[in-house]
N, C-alpha and C. Protein backbone atom coordinates (compact mmCIF):
# COMPACT_ATOMS: atom_id res chain seq x y z
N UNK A 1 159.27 70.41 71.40
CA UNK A 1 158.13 69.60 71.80
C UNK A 1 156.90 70.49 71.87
N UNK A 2 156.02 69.53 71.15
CA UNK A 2 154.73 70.67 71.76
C UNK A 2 153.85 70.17 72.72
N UNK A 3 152.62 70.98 72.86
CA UNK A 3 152.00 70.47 74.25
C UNK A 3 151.08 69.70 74.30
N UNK A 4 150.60 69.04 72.92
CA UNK A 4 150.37 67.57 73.20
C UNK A 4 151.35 66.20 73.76
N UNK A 5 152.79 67.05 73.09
CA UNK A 5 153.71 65.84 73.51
C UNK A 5 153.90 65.43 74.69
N UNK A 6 153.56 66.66 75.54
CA UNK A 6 154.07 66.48 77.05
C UNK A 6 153.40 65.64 77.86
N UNK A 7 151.85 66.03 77.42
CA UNK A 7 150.66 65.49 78.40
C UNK A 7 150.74 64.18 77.71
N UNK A 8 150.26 63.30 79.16
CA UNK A 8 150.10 61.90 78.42
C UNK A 8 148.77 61.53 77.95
N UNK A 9 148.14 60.55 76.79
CA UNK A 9 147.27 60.66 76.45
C UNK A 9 146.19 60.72 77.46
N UNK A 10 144.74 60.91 77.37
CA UNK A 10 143.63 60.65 78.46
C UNK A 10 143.95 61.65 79.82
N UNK A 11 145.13 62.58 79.47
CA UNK A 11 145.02 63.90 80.69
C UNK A 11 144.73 64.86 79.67
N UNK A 12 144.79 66.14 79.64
CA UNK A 12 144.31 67.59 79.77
C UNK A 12 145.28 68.72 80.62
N UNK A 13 146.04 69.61 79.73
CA UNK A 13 146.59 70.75 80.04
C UNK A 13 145.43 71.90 80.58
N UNK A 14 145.71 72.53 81.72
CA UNK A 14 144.85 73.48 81.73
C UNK A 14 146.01 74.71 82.01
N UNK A 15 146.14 75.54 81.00
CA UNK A 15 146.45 76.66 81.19
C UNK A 15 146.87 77.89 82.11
N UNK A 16 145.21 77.76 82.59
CA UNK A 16 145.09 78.66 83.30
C UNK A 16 145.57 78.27 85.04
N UNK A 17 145.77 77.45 85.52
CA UNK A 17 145.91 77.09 86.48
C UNK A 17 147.40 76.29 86.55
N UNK A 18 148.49 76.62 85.16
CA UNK A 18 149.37 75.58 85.80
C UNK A 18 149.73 74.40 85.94
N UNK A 19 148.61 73.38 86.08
CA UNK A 19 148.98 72.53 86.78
C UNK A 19 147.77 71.12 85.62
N UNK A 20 147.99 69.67 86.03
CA UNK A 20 147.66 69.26 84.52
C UNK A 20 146.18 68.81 85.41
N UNK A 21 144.95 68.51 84.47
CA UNK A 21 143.97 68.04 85.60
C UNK A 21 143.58 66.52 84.48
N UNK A 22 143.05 65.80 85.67
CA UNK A 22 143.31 64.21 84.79
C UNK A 22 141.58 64.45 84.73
N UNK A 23 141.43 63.82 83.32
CA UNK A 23 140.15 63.65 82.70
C UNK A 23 140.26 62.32 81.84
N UNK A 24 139.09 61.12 81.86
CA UNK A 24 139.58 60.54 81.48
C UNK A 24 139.08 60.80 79.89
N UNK A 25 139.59 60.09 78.48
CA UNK A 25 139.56 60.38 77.64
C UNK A 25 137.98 59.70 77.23
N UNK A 26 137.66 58.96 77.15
CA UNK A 26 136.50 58.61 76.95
C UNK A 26 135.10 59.50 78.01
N UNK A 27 135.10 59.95 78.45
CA UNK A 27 134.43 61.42 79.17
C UNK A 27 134.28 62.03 78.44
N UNK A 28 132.63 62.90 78.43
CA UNK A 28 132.31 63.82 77.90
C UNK A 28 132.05 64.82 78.94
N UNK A 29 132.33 66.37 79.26
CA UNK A 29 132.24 66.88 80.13
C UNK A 29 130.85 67.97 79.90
N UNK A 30 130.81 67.79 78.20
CA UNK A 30 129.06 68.24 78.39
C UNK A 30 127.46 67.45 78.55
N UNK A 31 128.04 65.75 78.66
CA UNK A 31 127.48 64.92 78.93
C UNK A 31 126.73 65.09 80.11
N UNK A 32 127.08 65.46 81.17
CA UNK A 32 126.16 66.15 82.39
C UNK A 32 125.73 67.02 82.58
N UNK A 33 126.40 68.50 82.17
CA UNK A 33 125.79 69.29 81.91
C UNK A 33 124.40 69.02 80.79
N UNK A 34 123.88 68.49 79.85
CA UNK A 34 122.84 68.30 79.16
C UNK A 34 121.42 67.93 80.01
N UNK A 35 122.41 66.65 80.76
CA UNK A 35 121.30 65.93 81.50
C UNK A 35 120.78 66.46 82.44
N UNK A 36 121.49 67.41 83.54
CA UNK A 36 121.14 67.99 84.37
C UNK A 36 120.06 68.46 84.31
N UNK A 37 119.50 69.71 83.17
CA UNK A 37 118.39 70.63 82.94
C UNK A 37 117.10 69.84 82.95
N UNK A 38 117.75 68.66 82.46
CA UNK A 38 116.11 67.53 82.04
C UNK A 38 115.77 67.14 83.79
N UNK A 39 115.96 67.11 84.53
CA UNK A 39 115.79 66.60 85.76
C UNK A 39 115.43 67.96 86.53
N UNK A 40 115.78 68.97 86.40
CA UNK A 40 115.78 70.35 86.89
C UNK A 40 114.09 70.65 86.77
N UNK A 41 113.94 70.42 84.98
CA UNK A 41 113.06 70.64 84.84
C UNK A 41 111.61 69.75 85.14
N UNK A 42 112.04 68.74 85.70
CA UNK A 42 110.70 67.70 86.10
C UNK A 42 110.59 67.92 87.59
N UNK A 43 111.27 68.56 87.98
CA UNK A 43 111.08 68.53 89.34
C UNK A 43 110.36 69.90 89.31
N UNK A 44 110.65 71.10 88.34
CA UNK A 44 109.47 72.25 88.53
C UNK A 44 108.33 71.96 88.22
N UNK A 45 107.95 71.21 86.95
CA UNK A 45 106.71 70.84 86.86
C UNK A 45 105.98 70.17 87.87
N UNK A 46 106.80 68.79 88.74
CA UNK A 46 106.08 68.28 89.20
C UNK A 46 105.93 69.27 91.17
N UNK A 47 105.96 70.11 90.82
CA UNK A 47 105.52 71.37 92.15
C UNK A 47 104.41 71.47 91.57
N UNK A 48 103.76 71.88 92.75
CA UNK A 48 101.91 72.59 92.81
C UNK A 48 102.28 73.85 92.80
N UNK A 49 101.55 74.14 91.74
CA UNK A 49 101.81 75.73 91.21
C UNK A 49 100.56 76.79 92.28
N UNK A 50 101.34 77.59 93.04
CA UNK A 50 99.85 78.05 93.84
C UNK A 50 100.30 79.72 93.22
N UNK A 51 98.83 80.47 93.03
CA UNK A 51 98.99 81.50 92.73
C UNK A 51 99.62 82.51 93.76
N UNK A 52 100.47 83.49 93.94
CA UNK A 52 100.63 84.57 95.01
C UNK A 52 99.77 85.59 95.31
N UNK A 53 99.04 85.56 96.55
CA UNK A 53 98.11 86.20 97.07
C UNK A 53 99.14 87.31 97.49
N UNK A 54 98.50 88.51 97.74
CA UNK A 54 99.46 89.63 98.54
C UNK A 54 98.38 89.91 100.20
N UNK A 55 99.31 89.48 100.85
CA UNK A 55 99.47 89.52 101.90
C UNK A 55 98.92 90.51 103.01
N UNK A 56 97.96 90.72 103.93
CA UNK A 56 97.35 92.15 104.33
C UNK A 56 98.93 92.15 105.15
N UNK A 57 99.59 93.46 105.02
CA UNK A 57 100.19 93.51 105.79
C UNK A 57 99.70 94.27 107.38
N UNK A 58 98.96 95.03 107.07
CA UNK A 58 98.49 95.83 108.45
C UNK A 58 97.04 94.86 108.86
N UNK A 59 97.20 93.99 110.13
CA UNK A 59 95.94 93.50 110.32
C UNK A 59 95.28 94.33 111.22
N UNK A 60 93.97 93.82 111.24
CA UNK A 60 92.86 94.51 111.46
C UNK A 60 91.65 94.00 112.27
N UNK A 61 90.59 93.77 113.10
CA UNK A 61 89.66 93.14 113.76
C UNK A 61 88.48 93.23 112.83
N UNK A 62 87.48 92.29 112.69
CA UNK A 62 86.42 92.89 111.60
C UNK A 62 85.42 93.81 111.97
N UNK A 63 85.78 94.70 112.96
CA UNK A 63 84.81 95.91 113.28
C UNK A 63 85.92 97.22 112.10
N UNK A 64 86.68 96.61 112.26
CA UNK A 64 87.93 97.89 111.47
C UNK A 64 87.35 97.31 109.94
N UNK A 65 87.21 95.80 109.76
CA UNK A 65 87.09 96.00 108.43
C UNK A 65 85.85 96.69 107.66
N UNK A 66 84.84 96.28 108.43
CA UNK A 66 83.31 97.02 108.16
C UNK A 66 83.51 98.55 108.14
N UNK A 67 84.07 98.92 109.31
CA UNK A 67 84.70 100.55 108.89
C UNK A 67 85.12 101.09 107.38
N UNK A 68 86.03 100.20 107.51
CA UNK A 68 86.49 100.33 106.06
C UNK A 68 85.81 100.19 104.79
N UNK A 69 85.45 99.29 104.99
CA UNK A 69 84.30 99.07 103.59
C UNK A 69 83.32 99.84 103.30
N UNK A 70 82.62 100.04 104.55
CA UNK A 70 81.85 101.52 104.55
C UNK A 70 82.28 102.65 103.48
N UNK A 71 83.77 102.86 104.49
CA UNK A 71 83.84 103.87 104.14
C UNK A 71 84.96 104.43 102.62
N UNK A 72 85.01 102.90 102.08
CA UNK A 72 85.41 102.57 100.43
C UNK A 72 83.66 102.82 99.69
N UNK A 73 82.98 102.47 100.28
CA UNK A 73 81.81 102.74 99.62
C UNK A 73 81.05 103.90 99.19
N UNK A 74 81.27 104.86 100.32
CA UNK A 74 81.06 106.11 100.60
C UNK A 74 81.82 106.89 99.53
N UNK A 75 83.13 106.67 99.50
CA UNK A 75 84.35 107.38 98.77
C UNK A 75 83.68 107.22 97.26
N UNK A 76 83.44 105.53 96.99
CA UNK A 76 82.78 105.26 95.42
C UNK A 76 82.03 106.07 95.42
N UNK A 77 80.65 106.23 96.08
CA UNK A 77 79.58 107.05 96.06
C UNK A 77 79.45 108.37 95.25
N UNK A 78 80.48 109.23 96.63
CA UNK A 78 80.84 110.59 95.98
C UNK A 78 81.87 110.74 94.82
N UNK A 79 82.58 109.81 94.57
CA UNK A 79 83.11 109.24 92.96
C UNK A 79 82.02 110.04 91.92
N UNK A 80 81.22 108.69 92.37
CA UNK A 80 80.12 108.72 90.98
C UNK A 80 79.40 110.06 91.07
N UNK A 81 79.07 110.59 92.12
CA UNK A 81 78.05 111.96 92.64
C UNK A 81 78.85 112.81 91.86
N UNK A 82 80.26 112.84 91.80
CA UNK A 82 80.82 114.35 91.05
C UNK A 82 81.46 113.91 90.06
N UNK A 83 81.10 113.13 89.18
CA UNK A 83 81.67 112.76 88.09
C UNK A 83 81.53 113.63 87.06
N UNK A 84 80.35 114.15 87.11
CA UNK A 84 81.03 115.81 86.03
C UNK A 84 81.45 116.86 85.95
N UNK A 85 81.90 116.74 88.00
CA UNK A 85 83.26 117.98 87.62
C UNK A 85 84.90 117.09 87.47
N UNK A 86 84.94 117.73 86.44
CA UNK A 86 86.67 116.67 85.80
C UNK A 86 87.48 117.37 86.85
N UNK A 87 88.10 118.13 87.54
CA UNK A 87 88.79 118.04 88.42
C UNK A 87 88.87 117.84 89.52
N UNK A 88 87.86 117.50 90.30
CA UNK A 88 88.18 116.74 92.26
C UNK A 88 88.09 115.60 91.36
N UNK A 89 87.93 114.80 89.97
CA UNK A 89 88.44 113.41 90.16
C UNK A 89 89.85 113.15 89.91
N UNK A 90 90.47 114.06 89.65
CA UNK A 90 91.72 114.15 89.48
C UNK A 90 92.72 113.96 90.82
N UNK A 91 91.88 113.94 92.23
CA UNK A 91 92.04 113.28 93.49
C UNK A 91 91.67 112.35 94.16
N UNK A 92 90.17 112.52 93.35
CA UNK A 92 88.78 111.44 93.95
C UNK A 92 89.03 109.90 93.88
N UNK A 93 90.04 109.87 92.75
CA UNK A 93 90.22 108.29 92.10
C UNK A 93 91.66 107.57 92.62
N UNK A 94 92.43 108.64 92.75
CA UNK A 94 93.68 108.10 94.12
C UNK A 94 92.98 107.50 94.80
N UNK A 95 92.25 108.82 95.39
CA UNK A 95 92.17 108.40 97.06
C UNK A 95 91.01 107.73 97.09
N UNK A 96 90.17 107.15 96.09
CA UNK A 96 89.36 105.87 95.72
C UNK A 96 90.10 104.50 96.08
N UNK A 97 91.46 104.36 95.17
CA UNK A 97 92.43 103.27 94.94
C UNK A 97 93.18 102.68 96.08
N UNK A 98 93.28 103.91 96.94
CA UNK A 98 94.14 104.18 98.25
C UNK A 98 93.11 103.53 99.13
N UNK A 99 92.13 104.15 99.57
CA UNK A 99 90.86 103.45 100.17
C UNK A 99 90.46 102.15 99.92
N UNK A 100 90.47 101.33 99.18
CA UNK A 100 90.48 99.99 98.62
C UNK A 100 92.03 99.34 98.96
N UNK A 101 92.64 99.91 99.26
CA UNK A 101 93.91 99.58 99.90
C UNK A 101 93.59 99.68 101.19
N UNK A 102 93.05 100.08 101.95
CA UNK A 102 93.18 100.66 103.37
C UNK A 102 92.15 99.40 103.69
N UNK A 103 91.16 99.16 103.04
CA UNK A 103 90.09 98.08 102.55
C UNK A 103 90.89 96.57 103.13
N UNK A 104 91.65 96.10 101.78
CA UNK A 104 92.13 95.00 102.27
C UNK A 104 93.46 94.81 103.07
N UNK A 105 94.17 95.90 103.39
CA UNK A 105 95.19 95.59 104.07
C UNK A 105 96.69 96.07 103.69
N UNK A 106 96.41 96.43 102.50
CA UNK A 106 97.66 96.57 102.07
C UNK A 106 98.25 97.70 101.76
N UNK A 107 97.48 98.83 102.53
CA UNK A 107 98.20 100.25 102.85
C UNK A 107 97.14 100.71 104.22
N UNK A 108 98.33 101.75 104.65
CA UNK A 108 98.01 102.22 106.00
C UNK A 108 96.92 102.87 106.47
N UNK A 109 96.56 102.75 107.17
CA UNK A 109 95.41 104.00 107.38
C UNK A 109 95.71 105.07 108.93
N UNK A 110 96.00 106.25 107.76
CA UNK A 110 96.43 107.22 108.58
C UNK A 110 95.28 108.28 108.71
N UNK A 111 95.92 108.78 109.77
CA UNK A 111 95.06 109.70 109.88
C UNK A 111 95.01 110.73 108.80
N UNK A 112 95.85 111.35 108.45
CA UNK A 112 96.17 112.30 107.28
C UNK A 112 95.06 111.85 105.89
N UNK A 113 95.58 110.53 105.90
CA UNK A 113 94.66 110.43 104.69
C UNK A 113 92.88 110.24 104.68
N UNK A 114 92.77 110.09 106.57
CA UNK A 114 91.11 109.89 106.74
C UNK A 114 90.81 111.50 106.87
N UNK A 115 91.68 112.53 107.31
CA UNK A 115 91.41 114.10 106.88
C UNK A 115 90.71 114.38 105.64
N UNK A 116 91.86 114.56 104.93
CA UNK A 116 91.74 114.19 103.52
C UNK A 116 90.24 113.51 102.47
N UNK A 117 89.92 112.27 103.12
CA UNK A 117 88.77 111.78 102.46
C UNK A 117 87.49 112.61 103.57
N UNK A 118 87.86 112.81 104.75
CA UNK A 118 86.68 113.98 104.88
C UNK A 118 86.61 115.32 104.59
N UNK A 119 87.47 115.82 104.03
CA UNK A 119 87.10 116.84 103.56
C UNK A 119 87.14 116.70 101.55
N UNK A 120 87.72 116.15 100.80
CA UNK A 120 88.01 116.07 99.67
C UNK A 120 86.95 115.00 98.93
N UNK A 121 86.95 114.37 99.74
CA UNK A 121 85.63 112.74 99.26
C UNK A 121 84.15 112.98 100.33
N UNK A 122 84.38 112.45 100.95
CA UNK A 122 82.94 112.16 101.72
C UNK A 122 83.37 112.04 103.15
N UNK A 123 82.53 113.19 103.89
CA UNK A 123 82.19 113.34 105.28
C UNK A 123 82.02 112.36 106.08
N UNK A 124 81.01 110.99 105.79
CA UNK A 124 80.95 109.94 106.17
C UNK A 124 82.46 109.38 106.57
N UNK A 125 82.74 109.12 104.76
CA UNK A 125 83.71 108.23 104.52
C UNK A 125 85.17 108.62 106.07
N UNK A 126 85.24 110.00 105.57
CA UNK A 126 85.91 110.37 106.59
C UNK A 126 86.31 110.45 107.83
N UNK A 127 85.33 110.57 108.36
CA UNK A 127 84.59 109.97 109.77
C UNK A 127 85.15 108.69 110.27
N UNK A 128 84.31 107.50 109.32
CA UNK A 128 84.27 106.49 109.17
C UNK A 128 85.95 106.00 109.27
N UNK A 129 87.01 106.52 108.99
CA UNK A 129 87.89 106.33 108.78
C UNK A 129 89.24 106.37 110.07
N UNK A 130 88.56 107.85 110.51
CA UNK A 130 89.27 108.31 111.68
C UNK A 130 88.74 107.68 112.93
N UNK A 131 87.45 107.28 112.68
CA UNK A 131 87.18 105.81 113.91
C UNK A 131 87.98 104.84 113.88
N UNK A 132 88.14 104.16 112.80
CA UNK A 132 89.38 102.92 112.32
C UNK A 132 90.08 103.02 113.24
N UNK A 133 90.72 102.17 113.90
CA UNK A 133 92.44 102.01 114.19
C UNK A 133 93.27 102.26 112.95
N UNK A 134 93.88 102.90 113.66
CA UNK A 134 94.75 103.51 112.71
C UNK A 134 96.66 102.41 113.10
N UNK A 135 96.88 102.91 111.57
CA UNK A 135 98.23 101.38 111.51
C UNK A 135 99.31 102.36 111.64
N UNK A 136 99.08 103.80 111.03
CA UNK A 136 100.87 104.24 111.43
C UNK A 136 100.35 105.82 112.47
């Protein structure tokens, strides 16, 4: 006998498990799987797509933020002031990028790095920095 003979029509041998599983014969079992995706997919479209903002993680009072901006401005300043010696920008433009971070929120403002922009960037800026509240 073989193993169509056994099963009765409108069941299904499954192998792997042993045991017989009833399906009926007129069933398609990729019939739902098809349909599924189409419904999947109307329900993403019909979401309001909102862009992802990043998040200040370190908040701040707006006397800290004016600090800051200041002293992102200051940092640009002496940017542009030594732009024709090619190597302090080889620091100047980190700790430009970093400062514009410290700006909106989304890196720390340490002391180390308000050292740093007073002696490497701008005196002001520096200053300006180590007044800040500081986040770590």
């Amino acid at each position: 006998m073989t193993e169509s003979q056994d099963v009765p029509q409108g069941e299904s041998y499954d192998p792997y498990q042993g045991q017989q599983s009833y399906q009926a014969a007129s069933q398609q079992p990729y019939q739902a799987s098809y349909e599924q995706p189409q419904v999947a997919y109307q329900q993403v479209y019909a979401q309001p797509v909102t862009p992802a903002a990043p998040a200040a993680l370190y908040p701040m009072t707006d006397t800290d933020r004016t600090l800051r901006l200041v002293a992102f401005i200051f940092v640009i300043l002496s940017l542009v002031g030594s732009c024709w010696l090619i190597i302090p920008l080889a620091w100047m433009i980190p700790m430009a990028v970093i400062s514009w971070g410290i700006y909106k929120g989304t890196k720390a403002n340490t002391v180390a790095f308000g050292v740093c922009t007073l002696i490497f960037c701008s005196l002001v800026a520096g200053i300006l920095l180590l007044c800040s509240n500081k986040d770590r």
